[in-house]
Protein backbone atom coordinates (compact mmCIF):
# COMPACT_ATOMS: atom_id res chain seq x y z
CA UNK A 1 0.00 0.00 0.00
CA UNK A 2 1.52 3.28 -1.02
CA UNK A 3 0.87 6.84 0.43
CA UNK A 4 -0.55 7.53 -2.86
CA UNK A 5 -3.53 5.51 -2.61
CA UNK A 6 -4.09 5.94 1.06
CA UNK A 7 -4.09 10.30 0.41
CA UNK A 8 -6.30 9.51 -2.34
CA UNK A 9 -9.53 8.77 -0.26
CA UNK A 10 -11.83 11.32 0.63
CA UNK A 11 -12.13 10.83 4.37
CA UNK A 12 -15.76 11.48 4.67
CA UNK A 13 -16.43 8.92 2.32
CA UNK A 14 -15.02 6.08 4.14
CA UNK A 15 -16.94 3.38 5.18
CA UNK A 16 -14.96 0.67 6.55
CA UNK A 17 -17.73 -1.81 7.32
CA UNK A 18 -18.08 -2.64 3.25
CA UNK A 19 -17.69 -5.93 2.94
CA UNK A 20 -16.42 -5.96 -0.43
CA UNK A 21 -12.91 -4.48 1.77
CA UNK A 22 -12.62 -7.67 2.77
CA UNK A 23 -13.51 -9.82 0.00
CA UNK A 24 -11.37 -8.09 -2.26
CA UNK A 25 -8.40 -7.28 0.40
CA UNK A 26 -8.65 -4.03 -0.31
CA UNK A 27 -8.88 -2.61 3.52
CA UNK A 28 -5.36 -1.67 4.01
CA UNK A 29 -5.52 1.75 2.32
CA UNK A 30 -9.13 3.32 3.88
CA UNK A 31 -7.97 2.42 7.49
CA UNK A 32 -4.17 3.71 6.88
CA UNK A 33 -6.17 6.61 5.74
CA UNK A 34 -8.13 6.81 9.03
CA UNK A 35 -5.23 6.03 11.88
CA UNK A 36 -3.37 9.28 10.06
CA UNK A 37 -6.12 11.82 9.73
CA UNK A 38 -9.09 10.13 12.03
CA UNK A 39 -8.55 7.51 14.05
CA UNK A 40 -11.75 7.94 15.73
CA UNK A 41 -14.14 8.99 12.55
CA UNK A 42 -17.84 9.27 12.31
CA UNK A 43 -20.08 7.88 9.02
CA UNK A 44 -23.50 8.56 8.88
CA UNK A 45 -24.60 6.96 6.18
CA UNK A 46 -23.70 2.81 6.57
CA UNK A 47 -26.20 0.40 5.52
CA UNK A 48 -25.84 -0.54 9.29
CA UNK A 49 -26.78 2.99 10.38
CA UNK A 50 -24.23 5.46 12.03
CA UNK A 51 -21.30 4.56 13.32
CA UNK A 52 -17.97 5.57 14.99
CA UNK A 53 -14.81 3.87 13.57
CA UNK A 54 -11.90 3.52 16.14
CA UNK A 55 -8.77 2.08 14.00
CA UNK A 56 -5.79 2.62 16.30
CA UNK A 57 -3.83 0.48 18.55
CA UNK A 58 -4.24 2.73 21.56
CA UNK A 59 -7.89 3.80 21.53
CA UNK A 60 -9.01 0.66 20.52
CA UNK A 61 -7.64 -0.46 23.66
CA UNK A 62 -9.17 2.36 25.43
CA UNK A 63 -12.51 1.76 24.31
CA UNK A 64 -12.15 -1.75 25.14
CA UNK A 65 -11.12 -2.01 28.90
CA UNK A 66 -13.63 0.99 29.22
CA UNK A 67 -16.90 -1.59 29.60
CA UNK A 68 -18.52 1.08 32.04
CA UNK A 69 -18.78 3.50 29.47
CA UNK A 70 -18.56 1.30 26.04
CA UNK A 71 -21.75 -1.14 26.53
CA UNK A 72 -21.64 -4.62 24.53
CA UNK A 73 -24.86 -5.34 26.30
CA UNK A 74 -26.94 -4.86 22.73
CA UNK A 75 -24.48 -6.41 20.55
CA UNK A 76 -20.65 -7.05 19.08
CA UNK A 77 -21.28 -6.95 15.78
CA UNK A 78 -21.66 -3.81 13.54
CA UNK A 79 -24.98 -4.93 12.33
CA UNK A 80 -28.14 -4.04 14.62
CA UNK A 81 -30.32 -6.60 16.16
CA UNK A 82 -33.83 -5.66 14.47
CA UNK A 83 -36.50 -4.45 16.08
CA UNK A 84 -39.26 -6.25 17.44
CA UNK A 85 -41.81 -5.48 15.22
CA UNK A 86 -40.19 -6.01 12.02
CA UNK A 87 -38.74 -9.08 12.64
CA UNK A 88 -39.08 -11.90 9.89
CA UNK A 89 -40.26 -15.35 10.06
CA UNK A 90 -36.68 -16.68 9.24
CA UNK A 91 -35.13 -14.82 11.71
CA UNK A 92 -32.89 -16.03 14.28
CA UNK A 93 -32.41 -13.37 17.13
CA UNK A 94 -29.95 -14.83 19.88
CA UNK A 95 -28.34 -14.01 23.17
CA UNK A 96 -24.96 -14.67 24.47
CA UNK A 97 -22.66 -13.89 27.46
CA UNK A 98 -20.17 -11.97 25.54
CA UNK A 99 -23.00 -9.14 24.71
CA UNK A 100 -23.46 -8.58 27.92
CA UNK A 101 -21.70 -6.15 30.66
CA UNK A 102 -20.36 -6.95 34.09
CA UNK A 103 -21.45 -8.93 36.43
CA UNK A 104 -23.76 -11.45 33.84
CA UNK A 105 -20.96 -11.64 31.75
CA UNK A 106 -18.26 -12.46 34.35
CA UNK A 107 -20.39 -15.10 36.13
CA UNK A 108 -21.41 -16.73 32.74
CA UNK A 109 -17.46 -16.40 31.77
CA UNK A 110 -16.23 -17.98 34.52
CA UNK A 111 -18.76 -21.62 34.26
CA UNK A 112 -16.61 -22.26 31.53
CA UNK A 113 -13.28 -20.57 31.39
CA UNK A 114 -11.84 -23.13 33.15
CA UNK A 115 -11.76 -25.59 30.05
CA UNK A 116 -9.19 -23.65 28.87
CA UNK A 117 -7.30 -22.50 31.30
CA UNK A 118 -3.42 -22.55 31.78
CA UNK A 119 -3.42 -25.79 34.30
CA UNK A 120 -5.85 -27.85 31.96
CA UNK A 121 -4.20 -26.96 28.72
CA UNK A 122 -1.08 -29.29 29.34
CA UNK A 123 -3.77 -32.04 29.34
CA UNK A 124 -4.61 -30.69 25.84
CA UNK A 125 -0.75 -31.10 23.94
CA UNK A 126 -0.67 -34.53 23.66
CA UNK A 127 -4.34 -35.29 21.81
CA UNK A 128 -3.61 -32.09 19.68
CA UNK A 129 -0.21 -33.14 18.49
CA UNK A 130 -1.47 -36.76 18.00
CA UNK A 131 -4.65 -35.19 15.59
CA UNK A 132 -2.21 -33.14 13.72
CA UNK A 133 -0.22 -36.01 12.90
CA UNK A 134 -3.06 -38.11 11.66
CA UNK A 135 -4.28 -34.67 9.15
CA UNK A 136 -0.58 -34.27 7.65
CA UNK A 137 0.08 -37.97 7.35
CA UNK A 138 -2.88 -38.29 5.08
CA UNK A 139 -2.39 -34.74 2.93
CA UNK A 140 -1.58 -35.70 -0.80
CA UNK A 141 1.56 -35.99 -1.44
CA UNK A 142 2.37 -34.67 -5.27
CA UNK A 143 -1.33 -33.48 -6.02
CA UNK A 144 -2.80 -29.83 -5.65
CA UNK A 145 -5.40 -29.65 -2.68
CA UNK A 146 -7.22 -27.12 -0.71
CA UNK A 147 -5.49 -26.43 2.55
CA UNK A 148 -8.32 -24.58 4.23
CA UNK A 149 -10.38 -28.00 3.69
CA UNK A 150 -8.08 -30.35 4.59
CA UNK A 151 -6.09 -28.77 7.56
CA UNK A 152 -7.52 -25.58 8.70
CA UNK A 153 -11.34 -26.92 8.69
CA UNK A 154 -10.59 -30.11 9.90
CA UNK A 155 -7.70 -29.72 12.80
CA UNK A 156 -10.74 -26.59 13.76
CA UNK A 157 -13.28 -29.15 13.85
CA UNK A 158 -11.45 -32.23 15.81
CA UNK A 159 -10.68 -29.64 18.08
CA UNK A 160 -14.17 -27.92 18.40
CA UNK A 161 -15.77 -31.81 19.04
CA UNK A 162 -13.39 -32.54 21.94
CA UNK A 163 -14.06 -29.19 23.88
CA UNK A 164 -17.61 -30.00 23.37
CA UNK A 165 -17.06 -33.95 23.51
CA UNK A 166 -19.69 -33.91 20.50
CA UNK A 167 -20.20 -37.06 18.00
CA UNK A 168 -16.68 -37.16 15.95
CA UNK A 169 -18.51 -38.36 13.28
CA UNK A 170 -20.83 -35.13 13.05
CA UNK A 171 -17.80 -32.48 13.78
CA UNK A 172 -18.10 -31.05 10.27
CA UNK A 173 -21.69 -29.62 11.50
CA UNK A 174 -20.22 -27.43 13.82
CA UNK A 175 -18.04 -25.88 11.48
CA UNK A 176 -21.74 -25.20 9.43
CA UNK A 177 -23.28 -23.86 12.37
CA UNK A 178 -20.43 -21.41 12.97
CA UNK A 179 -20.56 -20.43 9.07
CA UNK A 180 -24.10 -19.25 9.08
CA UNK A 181 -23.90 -18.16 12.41
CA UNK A 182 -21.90 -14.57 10.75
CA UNK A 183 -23.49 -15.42 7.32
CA UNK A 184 -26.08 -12.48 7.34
CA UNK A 185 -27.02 -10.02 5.11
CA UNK A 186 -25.40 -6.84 7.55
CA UNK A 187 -21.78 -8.43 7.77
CA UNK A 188 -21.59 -10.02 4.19
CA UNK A 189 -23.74 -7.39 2.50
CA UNK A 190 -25.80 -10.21 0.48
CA UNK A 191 -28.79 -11.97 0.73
CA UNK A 192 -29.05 -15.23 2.36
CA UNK A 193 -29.85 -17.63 -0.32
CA UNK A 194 -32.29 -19.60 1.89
CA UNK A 195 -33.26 -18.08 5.05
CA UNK A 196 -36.01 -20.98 5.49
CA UNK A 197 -32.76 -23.38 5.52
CA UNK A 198 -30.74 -21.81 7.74
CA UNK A 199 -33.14 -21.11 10.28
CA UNK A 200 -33.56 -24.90 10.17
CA UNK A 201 -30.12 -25.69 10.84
CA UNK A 202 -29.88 -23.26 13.32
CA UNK A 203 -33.02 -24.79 15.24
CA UNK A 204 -30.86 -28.19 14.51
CA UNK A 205 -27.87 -26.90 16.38
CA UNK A 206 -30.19 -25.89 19.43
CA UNK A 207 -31.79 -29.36 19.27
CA UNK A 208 -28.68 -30.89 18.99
CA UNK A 209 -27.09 -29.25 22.08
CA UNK A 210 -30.14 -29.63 23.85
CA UNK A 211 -29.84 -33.41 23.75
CA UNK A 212 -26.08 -33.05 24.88
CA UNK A 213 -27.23 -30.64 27.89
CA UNK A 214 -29.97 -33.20 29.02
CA UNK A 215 -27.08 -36.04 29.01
CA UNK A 216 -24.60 -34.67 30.71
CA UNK A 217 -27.08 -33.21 33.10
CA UNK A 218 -28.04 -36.77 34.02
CA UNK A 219 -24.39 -37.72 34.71
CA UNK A 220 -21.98 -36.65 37.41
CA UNK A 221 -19.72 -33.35 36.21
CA UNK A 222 -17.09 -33.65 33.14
CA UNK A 223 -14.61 -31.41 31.86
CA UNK A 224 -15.99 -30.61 28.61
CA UNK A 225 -18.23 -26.89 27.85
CA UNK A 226 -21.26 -28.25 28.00
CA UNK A 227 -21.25 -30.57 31.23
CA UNK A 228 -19.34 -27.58 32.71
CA UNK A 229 -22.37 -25.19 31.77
CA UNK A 230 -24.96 -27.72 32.86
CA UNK A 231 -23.78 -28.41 35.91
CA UNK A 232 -22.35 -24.65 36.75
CA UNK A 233 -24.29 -22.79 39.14
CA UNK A 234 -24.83 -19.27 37.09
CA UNK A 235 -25.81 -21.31 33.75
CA UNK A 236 -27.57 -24.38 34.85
CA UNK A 237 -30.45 -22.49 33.81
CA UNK A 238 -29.81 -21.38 30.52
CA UNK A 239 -31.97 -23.83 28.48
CA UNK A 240 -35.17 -22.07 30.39
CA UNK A 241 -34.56 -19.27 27.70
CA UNK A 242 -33.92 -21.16 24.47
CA UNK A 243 -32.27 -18.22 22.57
CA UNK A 244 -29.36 -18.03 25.03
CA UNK A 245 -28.48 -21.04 25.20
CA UNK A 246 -28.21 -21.52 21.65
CA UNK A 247 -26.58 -18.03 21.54
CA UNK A 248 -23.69 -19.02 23.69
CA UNK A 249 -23.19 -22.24 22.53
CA UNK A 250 -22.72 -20.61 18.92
CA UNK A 251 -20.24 -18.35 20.89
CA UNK A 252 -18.34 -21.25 21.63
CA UNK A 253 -18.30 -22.82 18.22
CA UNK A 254 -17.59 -19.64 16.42
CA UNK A 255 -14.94 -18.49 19.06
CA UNK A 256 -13.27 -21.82 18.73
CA UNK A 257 -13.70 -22.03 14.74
CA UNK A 258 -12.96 -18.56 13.27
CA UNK A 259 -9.62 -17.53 15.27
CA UNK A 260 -7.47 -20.74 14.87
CA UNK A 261 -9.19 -21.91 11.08
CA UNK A 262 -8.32 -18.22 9.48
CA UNK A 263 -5.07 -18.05 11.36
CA UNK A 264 -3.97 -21.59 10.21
CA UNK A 265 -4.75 -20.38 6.49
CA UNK A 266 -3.33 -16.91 7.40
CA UNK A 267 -0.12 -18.08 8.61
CA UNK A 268 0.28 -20.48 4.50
CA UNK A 269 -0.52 -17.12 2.60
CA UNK A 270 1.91 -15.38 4.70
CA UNK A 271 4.67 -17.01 4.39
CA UNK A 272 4.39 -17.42 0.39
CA UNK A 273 3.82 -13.82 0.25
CA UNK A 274 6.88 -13.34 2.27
CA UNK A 275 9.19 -16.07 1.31
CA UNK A 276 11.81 -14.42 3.51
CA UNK A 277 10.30 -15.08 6.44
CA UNK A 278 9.87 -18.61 5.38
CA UNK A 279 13.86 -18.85 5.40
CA UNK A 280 14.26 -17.47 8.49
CA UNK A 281 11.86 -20.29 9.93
CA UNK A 282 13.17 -22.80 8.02
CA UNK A 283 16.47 -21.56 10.07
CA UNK A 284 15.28 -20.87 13.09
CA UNK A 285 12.09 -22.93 14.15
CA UNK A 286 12.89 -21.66 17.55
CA UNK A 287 11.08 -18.70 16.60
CA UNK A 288 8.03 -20.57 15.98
CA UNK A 289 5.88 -19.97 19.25
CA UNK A 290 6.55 -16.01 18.27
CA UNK A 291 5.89 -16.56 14.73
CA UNK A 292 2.38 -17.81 15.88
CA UNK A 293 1.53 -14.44 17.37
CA UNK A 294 2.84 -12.64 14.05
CA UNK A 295 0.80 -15.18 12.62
CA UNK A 296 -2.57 -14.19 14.46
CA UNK A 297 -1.66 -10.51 14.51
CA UNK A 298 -1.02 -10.53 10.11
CA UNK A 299 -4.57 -12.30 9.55
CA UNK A 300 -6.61 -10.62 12.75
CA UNK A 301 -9.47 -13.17 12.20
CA UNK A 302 -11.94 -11.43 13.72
CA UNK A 303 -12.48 -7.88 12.17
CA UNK A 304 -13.96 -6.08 14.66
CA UNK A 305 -16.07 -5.37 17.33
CA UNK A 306 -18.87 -2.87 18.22
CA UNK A 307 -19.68 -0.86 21.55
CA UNK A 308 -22.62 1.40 22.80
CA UNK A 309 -21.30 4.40 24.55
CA UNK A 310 -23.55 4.56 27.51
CA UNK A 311 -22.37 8.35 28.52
CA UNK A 312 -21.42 11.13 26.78
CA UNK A 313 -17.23 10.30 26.72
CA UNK A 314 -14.55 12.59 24.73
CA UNK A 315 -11.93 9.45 22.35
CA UNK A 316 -9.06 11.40 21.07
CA UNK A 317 -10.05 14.46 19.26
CA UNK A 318 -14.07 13.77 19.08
CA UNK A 319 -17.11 13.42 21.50
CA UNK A 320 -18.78 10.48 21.38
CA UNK A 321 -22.67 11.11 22.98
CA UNK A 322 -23.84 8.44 24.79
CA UNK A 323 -26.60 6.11 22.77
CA UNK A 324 -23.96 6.16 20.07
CA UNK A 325 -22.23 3.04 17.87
CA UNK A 326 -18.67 2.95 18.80
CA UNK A 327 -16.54 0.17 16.36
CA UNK A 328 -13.05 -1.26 16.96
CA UNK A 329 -11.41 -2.37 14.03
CA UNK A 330 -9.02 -4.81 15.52
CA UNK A 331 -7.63 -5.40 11.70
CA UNK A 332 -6.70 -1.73 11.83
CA UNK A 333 -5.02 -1.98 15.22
CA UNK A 334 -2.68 -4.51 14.42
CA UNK A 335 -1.51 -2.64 10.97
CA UNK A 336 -0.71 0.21 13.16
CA UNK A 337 2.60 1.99 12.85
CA UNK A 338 3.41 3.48 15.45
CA UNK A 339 3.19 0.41 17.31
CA UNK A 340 4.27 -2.56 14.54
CA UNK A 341 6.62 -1.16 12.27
CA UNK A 342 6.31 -1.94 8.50
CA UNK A 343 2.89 -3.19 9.81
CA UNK A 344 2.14 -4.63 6.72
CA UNK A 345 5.12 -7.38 6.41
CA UNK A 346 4.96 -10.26 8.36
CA UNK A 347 7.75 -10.35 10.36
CA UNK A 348 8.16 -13.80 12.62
CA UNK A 349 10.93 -12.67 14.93
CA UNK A 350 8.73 -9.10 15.65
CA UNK A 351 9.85 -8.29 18.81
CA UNK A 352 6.34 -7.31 20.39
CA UNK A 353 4.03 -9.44 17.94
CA UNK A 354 2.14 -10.29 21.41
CA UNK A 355 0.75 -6.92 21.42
CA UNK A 356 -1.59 -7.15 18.67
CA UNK A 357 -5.29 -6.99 19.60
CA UNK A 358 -6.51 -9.83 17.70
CA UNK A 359 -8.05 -11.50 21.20
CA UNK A 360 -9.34 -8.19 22.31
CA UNK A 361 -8.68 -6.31 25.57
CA UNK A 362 -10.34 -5.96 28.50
CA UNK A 363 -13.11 -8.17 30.29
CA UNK A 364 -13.74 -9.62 26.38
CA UNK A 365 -10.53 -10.76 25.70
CA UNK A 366 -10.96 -14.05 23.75
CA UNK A 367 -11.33 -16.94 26.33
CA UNK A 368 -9.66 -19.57 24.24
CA UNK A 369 -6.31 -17.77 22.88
CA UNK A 370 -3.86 -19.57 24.75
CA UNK A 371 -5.63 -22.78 23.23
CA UNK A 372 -5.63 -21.45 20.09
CA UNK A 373 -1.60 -20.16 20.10
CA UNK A 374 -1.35 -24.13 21.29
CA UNK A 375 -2.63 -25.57 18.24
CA UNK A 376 -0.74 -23.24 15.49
CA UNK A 377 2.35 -23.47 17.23
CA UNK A 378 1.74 -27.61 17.56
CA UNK A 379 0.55 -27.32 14.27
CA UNK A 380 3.80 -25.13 13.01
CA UNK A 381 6.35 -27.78 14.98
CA UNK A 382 4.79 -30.65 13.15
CA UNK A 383 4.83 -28.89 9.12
CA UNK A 384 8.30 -27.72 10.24
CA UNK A 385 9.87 -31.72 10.95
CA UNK A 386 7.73 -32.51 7.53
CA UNK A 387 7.75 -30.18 4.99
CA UNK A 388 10.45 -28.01 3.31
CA UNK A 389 7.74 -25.65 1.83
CA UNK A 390 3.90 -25.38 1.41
CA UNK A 391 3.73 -23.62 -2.00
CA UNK A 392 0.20 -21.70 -3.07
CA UNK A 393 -0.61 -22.97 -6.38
CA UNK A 394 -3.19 -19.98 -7.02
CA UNK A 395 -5.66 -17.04 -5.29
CA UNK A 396 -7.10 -17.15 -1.78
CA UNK A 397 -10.90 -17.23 -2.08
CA UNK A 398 -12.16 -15.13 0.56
CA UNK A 399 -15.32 -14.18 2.38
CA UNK A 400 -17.17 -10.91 1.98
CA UNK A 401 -17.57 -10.59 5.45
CA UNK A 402 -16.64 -7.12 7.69
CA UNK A 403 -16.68 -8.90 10.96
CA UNK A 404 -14.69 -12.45 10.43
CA UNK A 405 -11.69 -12.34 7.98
CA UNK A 406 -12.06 -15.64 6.79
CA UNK A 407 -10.52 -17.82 3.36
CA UNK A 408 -12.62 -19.71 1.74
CA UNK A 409 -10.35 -21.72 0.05
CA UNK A 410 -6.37 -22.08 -0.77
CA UNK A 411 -4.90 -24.00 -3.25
CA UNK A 412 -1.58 -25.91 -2.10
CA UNK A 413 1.10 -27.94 -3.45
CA UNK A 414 3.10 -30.03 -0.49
CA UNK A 415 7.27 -29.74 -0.49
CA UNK A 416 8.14 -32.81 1.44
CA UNK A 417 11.99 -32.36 3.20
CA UNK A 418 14.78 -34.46 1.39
């Protein structure tokens, strides 16, 4: 991205929530644009409604360990939940923990953080090494294949069925149910082919978990989500209001699918854009645990996330009133500057590549990350002993999508070592 382009924007015409930024990977210039000349920026006129755009490293971080002032209690997302009275037949209106504000959310929070916490994750290594193992031992070896398919979806999904201990055999649907779950017309900026469907699979997924809930309420505590959540004192009850209990357990899924899928595709396109930094890992797969943070930080899976300012509060050089849509663009953040210089390279031996907000700040901060950091670097340590390069045969299909920065597909020719 050149100065050029970036001075070429008229700043009042900026809307960064277009999600044809993202499926054309053409963000980097409007939100350069707004860290140098408004890094807090009002547009009026989204298809989402007004908004307030906060796209650097340090007031993003503001706004997100503010949660007195900056509300998620009526949403994350950019979109707007609809009201009442024009609500559709096909839609799905849920409720989860994370859009909600101290002390629901930090009850809820804690029933389950516990699943992946620091002591239980050394339980985790073994069974996530052992899965990796099986996925590359069965990749083709001379023959073109999609990566995101066969390694990103399918480590995500192995992983996803354990923390849940869901049927193996059905793991694919949770990677389905996470996919519609941000499929919707306000984030993608198209129609849903067949709302009728994916209500239905929705209503599945709830069914589904339901069953799961009733089972493991029947048998003495486990340590997987959902026995932890039916037997945990602040969510026992959830299933007596059907849309929040399918709401968080969608939170789960698409917490534990979008970050570590995206980032595992990410971290191919990366390095093949940057071939560079491929040598230096080849050199030095010490590096690897840091390169997984450069990893996370270059791809920033999820976009961003929205706030409601709940009192009038001054954000650098503007005053946002309170009733107001306040938006972090955690994509922007981690491109920033002042903070990551030559933001736009990856760079695996970045000295601060931890400080990326790709997890969030604040009470929000993603609940799985250290899980997820486990499985690219295991991930990472297992390509490394294999392969001598993973070559990209042709484009990235992506998602037009503003809030998850996802790839469709990637085409990928294996390099087994000599």
């Amino acid at each position: 991205m050149s100065e050029a382009k970036s001075s070429d924007l008229d700043l009042h015409a900026i809307d960064v929530s277009d999600p044809q930024l993202y499926l054309n990977d053409s963000w980097q210039a409007p939100f350069a644009k707004l860290r140098a000349e408004a890094p807090v920026h009002f547009q009026p006129n989204s298809p989402t409604g007004p908004y307030w755009s906060v796209s650097s490293h340090e007031l993003i971080k503001a706004v997100d360990t503010n949660h007195q002032v900056f509300s998620s209690a009526d949403g994350i997302a950019i979109a707007e939940t609809p009201p009442q009275e024009s609500l559709q037949s096909t839609d799905v209106v849920i409720e989860n923990f994370i859009a909600m504000d101290s002390p629901d959310h930090d009850r809820q929070r804690a029933t389950v953080a516990p699943s992946v916490a620091p002591s239980n994750l050394a339980n985790f290594e073994p069974m996530i090494r052992e899965r990796v193992v099986d996925i590359l031992s069965n990749l083709p070896a001379n023959d073109t294949f999609d990566w995101v398919d066969e390694v990103s979806v399918e480590l995500t999904a192995r992983m996803l069925a354990t923390l849940f201990d869901f049927p193996y055999e059905d793991r694919r649907k949770l990677i389905h149910w996470s996919d519609i779950t941000t499929d919707t017309p306000e984030l993608t900026g198209a129609e849903i082919l067949d709302p009728e469907q994916r209500k239905a699979d929705l209503m599945d997924c709830a069914g589904t978990f339901m069953g799961l809930w009733q089972d493991r309420v029947s048998r003495p505590p486990k340590f997987d989500l959902i026995s932890m959540m039916a037997h945990g004192k602040d969510t026992q009850n959830m299933t007596e209001n059907p849309m929040l209990f399918l709401g968080n357990i969608l939170l789960l899924i698409v917490g534990g699918n979008d970050t570590t899928r995206n980032s595992i595709s990410g971290g191919v396109l990366a390095l093949n854009e940057f071939p560079d930094q491929h040598r230096l890992l080849m050199d030095r797969p010490e590096l690897i645990p840091n390169m997984v943070s450069e990893m996370i930080r270059w791809q920033t899976p999820v976009i961003h996330m929205r706030r409601r300012a709940l009192a009038d509060q001054r954000l650098g050089d503007e005053l946002i009133r309170a009733g107001e849509k306040v938006v972090m663009w955690y994509l922007s953040g981690n491109r920033d500057e002042s903070v990551f210089p030559e933001a736009d390279r990856l760079m695996i031996d970045r000295p601060n590549a931890r400080a990326h907000v790709a997890f969030g700040f604040g009470i929000h901060r993603c609940m799985g990350n250290r899980l997820a950091e486990m499985q690219l670097r295991v991930l990472w340590e297992e390509i490394h002993k294999r392969y001598e390069y993973i070559e990209v045969v042709g484009p990235a299909e992506r998602n037009p999508n503003n809030f998850i920065r996802g790839i469709k597909s990637l085409p990928v020719r294996l390099h087994h070592r000599r």
